[in-house]
N, C-alpha and C. Protein backbone atom coordinates (compact mmCIF):
# COMPACT_ATOMS: atom_id res chain seq x y z
N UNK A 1 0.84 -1.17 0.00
CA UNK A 1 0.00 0.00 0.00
C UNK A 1 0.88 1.24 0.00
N UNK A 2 0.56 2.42 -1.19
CA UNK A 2 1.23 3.59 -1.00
C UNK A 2 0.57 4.57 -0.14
N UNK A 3 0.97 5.46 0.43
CA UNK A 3 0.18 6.97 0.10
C UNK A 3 0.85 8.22 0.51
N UNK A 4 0.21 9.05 -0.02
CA UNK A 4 0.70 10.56 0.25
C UNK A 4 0.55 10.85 1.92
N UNK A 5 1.42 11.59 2.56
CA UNK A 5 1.55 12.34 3.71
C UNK A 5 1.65 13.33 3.62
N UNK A 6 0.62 14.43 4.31
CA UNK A 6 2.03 16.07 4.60
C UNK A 6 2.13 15.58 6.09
N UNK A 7 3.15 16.52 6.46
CA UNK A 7 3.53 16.69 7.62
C UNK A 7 3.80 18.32 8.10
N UNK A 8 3.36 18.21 9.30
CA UNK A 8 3.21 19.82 9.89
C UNK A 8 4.53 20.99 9.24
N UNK A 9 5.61 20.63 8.73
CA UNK A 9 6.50 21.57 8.21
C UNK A 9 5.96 22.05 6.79
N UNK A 10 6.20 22.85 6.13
CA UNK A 10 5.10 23.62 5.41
C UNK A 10 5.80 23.05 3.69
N UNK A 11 7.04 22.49 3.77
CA UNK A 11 7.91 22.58 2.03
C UNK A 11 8.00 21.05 2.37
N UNK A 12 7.50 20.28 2.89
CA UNK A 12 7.92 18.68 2.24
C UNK A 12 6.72 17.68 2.94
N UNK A 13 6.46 16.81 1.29
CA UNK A 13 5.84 15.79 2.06
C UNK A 13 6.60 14.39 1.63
N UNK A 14 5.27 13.05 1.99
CA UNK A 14 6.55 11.66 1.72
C UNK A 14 5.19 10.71 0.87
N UNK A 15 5.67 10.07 0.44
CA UNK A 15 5.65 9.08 -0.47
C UNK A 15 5.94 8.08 0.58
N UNK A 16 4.66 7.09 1.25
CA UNK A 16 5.19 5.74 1.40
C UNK A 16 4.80 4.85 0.41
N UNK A 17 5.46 3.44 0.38
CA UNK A 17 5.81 2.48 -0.60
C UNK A 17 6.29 1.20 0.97
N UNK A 18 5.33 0.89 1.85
CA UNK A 18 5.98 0.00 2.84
C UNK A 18 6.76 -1.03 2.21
N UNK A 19 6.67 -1.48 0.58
CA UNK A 19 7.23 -2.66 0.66
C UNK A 19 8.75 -2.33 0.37
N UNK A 20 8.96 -1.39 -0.08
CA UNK A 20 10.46 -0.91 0.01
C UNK A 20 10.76 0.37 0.44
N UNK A 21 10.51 1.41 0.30
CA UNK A 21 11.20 2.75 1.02
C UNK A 21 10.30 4.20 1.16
N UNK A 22 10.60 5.17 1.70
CA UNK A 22 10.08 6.29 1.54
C UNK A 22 10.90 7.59 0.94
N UNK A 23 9.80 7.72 0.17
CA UNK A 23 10.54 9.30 -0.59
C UNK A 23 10.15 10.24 0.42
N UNK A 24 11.05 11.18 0.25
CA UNK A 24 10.54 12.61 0.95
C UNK A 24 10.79 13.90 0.02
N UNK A 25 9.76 14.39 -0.33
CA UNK A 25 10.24 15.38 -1.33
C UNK A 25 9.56 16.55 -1.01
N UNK A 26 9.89 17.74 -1.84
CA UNK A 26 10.01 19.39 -1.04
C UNK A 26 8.03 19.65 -2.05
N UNK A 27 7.96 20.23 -1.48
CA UNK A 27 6.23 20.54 -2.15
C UNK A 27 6.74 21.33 -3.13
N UNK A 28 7.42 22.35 -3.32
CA UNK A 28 7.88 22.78 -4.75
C UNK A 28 9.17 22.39 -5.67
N UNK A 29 8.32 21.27 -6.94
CA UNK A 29 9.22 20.44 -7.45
C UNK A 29 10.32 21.03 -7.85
N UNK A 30 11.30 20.77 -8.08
CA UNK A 30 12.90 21.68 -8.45
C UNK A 30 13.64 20.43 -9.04
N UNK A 31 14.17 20.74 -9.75
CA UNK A 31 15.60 19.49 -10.47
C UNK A 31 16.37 19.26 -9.58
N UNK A 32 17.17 20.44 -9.15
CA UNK A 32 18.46 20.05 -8.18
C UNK A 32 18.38 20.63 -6.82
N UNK A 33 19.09 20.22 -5.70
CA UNK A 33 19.36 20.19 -4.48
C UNK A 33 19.35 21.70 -4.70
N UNK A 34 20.10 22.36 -5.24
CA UNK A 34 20.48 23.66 -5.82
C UNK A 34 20.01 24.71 -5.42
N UNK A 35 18.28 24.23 -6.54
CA UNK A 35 17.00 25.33 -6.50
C UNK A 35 16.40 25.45 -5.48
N UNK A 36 16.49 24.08 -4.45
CA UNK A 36 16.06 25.01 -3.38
C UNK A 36 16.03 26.03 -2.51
N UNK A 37 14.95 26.31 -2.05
CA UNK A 37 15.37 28.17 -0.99
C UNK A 37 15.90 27.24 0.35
N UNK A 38 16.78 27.93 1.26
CA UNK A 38 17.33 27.28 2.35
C UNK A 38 16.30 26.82 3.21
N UNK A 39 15.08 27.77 3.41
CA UNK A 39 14.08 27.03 4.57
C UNK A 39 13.58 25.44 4.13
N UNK A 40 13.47 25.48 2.31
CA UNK A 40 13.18 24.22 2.16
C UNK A 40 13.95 23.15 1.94
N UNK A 41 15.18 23.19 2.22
CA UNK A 41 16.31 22.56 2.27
C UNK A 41 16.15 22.23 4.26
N UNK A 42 16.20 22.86 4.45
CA UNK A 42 16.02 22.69 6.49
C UNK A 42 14.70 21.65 6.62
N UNK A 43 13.11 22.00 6.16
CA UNK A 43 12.56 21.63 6.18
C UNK A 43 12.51 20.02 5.35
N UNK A 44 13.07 19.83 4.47
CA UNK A 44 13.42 18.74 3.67
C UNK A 44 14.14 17.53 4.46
N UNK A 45 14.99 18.23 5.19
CA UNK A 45 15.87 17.07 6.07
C UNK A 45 15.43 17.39 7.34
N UNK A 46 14.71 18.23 7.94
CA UNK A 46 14.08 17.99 9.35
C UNK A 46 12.97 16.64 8.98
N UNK A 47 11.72 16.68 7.99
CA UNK A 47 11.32 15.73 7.83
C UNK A 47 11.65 14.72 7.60
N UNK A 48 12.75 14.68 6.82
CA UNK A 48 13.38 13.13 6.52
C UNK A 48 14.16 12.52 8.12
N UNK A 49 14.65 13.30 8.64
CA UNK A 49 14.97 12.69 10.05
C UNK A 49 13.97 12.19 10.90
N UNK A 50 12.53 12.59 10.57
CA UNK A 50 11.61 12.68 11.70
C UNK A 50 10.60 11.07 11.01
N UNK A 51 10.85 11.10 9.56
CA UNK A 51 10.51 10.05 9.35
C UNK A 51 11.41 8.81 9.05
N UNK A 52 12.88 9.30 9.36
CA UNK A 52 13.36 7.82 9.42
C UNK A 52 13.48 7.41 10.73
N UNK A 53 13.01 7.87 11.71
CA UNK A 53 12.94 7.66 13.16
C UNK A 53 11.64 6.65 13.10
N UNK A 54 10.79 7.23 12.46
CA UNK A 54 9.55 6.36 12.24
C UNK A 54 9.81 4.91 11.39
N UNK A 55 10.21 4.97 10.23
CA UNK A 55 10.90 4.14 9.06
C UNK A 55 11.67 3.18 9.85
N UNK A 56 12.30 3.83 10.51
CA UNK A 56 13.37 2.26 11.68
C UNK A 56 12.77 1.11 12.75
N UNK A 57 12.04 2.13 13.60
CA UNK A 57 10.79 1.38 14.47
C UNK A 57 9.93 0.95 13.62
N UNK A 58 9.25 0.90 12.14
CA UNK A 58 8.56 0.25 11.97
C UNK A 58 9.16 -1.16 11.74
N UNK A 59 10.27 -0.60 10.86
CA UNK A 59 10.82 -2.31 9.97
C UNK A 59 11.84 -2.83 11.09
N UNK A 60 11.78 -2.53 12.47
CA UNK A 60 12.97 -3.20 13.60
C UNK A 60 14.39 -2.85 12.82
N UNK A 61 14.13 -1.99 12.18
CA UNK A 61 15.86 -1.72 11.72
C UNK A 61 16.89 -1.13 13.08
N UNK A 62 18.02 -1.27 12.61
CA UNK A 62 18.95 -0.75 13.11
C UNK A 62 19.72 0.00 12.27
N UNK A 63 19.25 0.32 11.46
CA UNK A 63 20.27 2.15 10.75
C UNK A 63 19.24 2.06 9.68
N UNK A 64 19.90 3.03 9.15
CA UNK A 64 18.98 3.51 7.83
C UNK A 64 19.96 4.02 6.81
N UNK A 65 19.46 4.10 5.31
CA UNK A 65 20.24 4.75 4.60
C UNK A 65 19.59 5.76 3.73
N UNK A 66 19.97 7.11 3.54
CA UNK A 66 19.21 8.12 3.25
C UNK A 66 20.20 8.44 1.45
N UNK A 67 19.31 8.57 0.84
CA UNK A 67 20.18 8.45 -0.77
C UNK A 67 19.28 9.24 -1.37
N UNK A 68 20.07 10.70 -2.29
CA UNK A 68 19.49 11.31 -3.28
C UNK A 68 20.78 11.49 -4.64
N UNK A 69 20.20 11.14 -5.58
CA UNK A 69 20.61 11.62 -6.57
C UNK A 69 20.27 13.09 -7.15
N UNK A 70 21.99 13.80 -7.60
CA UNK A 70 21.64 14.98 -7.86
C UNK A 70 22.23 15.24 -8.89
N UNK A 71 21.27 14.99 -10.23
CA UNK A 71 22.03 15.45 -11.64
C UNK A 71 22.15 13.49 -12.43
N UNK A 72 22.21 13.84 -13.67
CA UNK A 72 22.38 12.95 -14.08
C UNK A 72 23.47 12.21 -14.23
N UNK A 73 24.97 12.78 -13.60
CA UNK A 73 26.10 11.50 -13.50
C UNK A 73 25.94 11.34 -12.33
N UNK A 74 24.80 11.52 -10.95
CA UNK A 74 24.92 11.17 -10.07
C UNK A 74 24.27 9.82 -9.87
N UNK A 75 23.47 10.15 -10.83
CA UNK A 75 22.51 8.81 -11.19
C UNK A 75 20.57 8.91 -11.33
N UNK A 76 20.73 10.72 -11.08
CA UNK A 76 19.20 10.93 -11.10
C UNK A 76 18.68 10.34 -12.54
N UNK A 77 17.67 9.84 -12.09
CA UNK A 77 16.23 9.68 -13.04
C UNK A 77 14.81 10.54 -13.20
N UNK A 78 14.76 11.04 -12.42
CA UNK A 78 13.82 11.51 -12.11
C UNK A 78 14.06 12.90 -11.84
N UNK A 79 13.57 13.96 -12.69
CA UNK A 79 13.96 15.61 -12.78
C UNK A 79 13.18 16.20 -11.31
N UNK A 80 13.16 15.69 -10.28
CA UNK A 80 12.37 16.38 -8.98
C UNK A 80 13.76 15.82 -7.68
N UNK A 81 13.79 16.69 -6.91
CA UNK A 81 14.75 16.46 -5.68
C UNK A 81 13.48 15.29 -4.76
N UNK A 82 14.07 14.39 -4.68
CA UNK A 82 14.23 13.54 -3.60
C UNK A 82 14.21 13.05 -2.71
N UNK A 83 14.42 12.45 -1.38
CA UNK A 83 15.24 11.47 -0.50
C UNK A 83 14.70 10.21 -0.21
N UNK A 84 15.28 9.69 -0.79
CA UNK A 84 14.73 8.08 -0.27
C UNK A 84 15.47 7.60 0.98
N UNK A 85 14.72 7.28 2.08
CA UNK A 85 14.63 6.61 3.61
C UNK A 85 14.57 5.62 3.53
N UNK A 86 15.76 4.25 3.37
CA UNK A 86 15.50 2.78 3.51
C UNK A 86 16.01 2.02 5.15
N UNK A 87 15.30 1.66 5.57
CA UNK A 87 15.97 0.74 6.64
C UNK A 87 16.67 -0.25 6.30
N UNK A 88 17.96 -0.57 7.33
CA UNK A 88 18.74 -1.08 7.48
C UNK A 88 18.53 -2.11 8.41
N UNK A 89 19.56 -3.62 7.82
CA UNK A 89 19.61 -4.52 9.30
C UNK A 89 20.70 -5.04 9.09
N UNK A 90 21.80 -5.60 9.69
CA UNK A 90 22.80 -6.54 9.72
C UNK A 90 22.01 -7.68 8.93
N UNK A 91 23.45 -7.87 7.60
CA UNK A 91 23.37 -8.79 6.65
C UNK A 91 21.92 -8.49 5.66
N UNK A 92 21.32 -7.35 5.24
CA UNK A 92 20.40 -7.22 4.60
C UNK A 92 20.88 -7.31 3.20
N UNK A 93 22.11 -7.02 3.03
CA UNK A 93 22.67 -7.32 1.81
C UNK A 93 23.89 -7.67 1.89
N UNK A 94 24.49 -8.80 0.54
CA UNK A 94 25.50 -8.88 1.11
C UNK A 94 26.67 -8.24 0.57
N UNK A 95 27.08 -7.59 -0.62
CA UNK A 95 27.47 -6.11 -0.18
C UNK A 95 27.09 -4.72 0.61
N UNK A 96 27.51 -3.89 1.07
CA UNK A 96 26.80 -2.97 1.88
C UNK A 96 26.13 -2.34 0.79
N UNK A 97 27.33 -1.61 -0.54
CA UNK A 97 26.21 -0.65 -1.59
C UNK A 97 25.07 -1.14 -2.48
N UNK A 98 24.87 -2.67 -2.39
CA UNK A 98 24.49 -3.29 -3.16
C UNK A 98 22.88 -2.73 -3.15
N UNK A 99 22.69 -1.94 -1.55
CA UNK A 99 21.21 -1.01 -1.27
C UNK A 99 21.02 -0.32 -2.57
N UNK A 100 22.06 0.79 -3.31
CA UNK A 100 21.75 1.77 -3.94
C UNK A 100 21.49 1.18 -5.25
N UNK A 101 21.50 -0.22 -6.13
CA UNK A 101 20.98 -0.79 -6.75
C UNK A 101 19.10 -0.98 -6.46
N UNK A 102 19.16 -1.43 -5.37
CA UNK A 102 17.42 -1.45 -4.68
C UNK A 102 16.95 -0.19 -5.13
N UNK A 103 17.51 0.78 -4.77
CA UNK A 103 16.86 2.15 -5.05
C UNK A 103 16.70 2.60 -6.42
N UNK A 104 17.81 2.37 -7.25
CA UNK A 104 16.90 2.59 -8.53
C UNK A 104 16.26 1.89 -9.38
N UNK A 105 16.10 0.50 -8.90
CA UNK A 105 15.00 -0.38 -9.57
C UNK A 105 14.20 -0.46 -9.13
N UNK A 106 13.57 -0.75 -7.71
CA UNK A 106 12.44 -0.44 -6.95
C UNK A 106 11.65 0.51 -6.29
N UNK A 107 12.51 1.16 -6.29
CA UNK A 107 11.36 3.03 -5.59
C UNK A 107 10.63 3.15 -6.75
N UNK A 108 9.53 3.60 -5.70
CA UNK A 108 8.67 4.47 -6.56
C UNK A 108 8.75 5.80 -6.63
N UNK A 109 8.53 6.19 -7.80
CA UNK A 109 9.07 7.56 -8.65
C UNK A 109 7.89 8.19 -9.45
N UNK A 110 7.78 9.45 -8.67
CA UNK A 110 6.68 10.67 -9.18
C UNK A 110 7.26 11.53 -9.90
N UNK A 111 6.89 12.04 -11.44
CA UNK A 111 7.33 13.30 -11.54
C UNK A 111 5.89 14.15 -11.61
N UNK A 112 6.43 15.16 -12.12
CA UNK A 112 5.54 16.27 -11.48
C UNK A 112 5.09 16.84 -12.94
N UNK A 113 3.40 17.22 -12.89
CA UNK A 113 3.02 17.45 -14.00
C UNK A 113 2.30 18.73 -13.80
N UNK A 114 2.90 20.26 -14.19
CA UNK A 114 1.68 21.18 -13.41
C UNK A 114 1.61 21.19 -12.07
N UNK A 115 2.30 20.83 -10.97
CA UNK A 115 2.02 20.92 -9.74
C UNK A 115 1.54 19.52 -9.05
N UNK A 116 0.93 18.82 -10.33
CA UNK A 116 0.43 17.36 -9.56
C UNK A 116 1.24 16.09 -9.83
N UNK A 117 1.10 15.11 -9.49
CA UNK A 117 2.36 13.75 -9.17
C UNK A 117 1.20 13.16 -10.14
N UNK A 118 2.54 12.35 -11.08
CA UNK A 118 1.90 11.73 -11.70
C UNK A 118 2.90 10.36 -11.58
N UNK A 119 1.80 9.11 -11.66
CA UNK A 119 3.16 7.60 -11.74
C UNK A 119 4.74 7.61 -12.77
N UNK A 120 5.43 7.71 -12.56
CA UNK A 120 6.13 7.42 -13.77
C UNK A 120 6.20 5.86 -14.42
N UNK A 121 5.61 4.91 -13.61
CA UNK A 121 5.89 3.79 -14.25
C UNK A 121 4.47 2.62 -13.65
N UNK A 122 3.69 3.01 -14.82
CA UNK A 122 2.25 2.38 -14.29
C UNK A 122 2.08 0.57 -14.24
N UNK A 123 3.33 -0.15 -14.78
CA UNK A 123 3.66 -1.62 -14.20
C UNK A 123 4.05 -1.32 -12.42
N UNK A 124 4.50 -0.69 -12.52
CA UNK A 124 4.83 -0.68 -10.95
C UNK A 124 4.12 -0.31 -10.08
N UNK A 125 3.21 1.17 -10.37
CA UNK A 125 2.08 1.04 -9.27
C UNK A 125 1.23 -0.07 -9.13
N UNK A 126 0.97 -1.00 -10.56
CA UNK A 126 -0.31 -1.98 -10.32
C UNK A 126 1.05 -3.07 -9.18
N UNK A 127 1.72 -2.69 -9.30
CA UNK A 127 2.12 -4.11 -8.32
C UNK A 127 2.39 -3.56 -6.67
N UNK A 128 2.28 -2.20 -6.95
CA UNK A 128 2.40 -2.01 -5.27
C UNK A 128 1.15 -1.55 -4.58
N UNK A 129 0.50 -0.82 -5.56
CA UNK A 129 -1.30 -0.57 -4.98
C UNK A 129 -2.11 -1.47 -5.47
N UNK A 130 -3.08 -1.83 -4.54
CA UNK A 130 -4.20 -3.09 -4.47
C UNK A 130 -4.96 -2.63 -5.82
């Protein structure tokens, strides 16, 4: 099951996806880390801390790994800033980076059409929404 969140800070909401990770992204879409104004850069990672606190206690993790791509040799796909929140456990993989593979084949990924989220990849929502 996905769904949209806001949360009480005014520039970011999240994207859950329980079966693999959470996005957290700024309410005004932007390409790069860059364009953002500083409050929504503060607000961007106050929420992402506040929901990987949540993200850890749910899945019994013990760390987390927080990953944005910025620009296309970084590895972005997706023209909107970011953060994907994955929990961590001893031996979840058995390389450690082998996570940042997970992330760009399995997150789910919104871009932005006019202000509204649209799927980018409609095989994938039918397999993560009922």
């Amino acid at each position: 099951t996905a769904w949209l969140e806001h949360y009480p800070k005014p520039a970011a909401w999240t994207l859950t996806d329980l079966a693999t990770d959470v996005l957290v992204c700024p309410l005004r879409p932007v390409e790069r880390f860059r364009d953002l104004r500083p409050d929504e850069v503060a607000d961007l990672f106050q929420v992402t801390q506040r929901v990987g606190t949540v993200v850890e206690k749910h899945f019994h993790g013990t760390s987390l790994t927080f990953s944005m791509q910025d620009g296309p040799e970084a590895g972005q796909t997706v023209k909107h800033v970011h953060v994907h929140v994955l929990p961590r456990k001893a031996g979840d993989f058995h390389r450690n980076d082998s996570i940042y593979e997970k992330v760009g084949l399995l997150s789910l990924i919104l871009l932005f059409d006019h202000g509204d989220c649209r799927w980018d990849d409609i095989n994938l929502m039918n397999q993560v929404l009922p």
